[in-house]
Protein backbone atom coordinates (compact mmCIF):
# COMPACT_ATOMS: atom_id res chain seq x y z
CA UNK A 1 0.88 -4.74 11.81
CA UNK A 2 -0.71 -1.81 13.47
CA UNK A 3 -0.66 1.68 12.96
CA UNK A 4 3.23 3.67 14.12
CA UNK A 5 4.79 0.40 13.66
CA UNK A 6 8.45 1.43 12.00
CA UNK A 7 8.27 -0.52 8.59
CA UNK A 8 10.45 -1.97 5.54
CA UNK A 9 10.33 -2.26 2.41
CA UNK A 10 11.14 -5.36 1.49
CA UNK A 11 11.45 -4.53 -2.50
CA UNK A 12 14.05 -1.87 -1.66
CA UNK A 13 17.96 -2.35 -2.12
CA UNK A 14 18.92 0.34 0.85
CA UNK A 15 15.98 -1.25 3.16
CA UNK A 16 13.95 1.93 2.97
CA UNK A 17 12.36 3.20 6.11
CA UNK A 18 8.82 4.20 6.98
CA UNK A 19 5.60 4.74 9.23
CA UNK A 20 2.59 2.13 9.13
CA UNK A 21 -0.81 4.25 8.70
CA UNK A 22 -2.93 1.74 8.73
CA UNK A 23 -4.85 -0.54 5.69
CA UNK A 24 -7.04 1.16 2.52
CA UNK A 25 -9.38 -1.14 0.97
CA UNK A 26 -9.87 -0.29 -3.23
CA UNK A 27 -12.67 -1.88 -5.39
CA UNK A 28 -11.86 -3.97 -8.45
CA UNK A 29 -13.59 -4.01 -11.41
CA UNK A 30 -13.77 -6.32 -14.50
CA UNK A 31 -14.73 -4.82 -17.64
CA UNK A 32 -17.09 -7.11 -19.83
CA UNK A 33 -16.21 -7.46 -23.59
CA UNK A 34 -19.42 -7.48 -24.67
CA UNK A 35 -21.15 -4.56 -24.02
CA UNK A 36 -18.10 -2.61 -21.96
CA UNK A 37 -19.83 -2.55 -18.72
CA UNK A 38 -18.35 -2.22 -15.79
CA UNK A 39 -18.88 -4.47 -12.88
CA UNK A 40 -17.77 -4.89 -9.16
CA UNK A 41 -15.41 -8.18 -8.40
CA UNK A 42 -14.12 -8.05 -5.09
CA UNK A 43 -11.53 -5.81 -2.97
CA UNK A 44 -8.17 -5.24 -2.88
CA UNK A 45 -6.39 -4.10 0.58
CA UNK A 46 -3.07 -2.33 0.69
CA UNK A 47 -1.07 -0.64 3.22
CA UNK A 48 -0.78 3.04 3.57
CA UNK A 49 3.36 4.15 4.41
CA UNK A 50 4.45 7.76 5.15
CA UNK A 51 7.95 6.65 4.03
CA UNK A 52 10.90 9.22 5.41
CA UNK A 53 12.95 9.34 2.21
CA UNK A 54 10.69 10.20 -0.45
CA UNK A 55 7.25 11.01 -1.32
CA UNK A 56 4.76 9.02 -3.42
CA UNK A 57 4.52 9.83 -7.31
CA UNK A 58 2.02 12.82 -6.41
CA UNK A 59 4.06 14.37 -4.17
CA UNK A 60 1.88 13.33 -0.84
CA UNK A 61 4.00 11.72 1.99
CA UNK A 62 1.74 9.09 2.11
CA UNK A 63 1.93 6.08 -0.01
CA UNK A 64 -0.09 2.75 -0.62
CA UNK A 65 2.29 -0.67 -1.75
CA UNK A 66 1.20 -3.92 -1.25
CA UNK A 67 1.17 -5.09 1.84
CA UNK A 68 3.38 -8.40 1.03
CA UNK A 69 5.99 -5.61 0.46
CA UNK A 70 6.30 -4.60 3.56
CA UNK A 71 7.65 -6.13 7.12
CA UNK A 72 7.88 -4.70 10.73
CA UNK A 73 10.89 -3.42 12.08
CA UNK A 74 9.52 -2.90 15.65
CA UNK A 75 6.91 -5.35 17.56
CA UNK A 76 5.45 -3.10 19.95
């Protein structure tokens, strides 16, 4: 998957439509129950969509979903 590829969303009844930006990497974190401390425990990597029906929750036309949601319509 590369960035302009015309993507799916597989999780969507109508087989919603959208633009492949490229990947965004987040940080998780674990909370300890002992003292409530914060601490680093890996990444998590998601796609970025500009999807043409609908904007994210925020209102931005760009959206992350997980990237097992999501399959190419077009190989270039």
């Amino acid at each position: 998957m590369k960035p302009g590829d015309l993507v799916r969303n597989k999780n969507s009844e109508s087989g919603e439509l959208g633009l492949f930006m490229g990947f965004r990497t987040f940080n998780k974190y674990r909370v300890l129950t002992s003292n409530k401390k914060k601490i680093l425990d890996g990444t998590y990597e998601c796609a970025e969509v500009m999807w043409f029906t609908r904007r994210a929750p925020n209102g931005d036309r760009i959206s992350t979903i997980q990237k097992n949601l999501i399959e190419v319509v077009n190989g270039n």
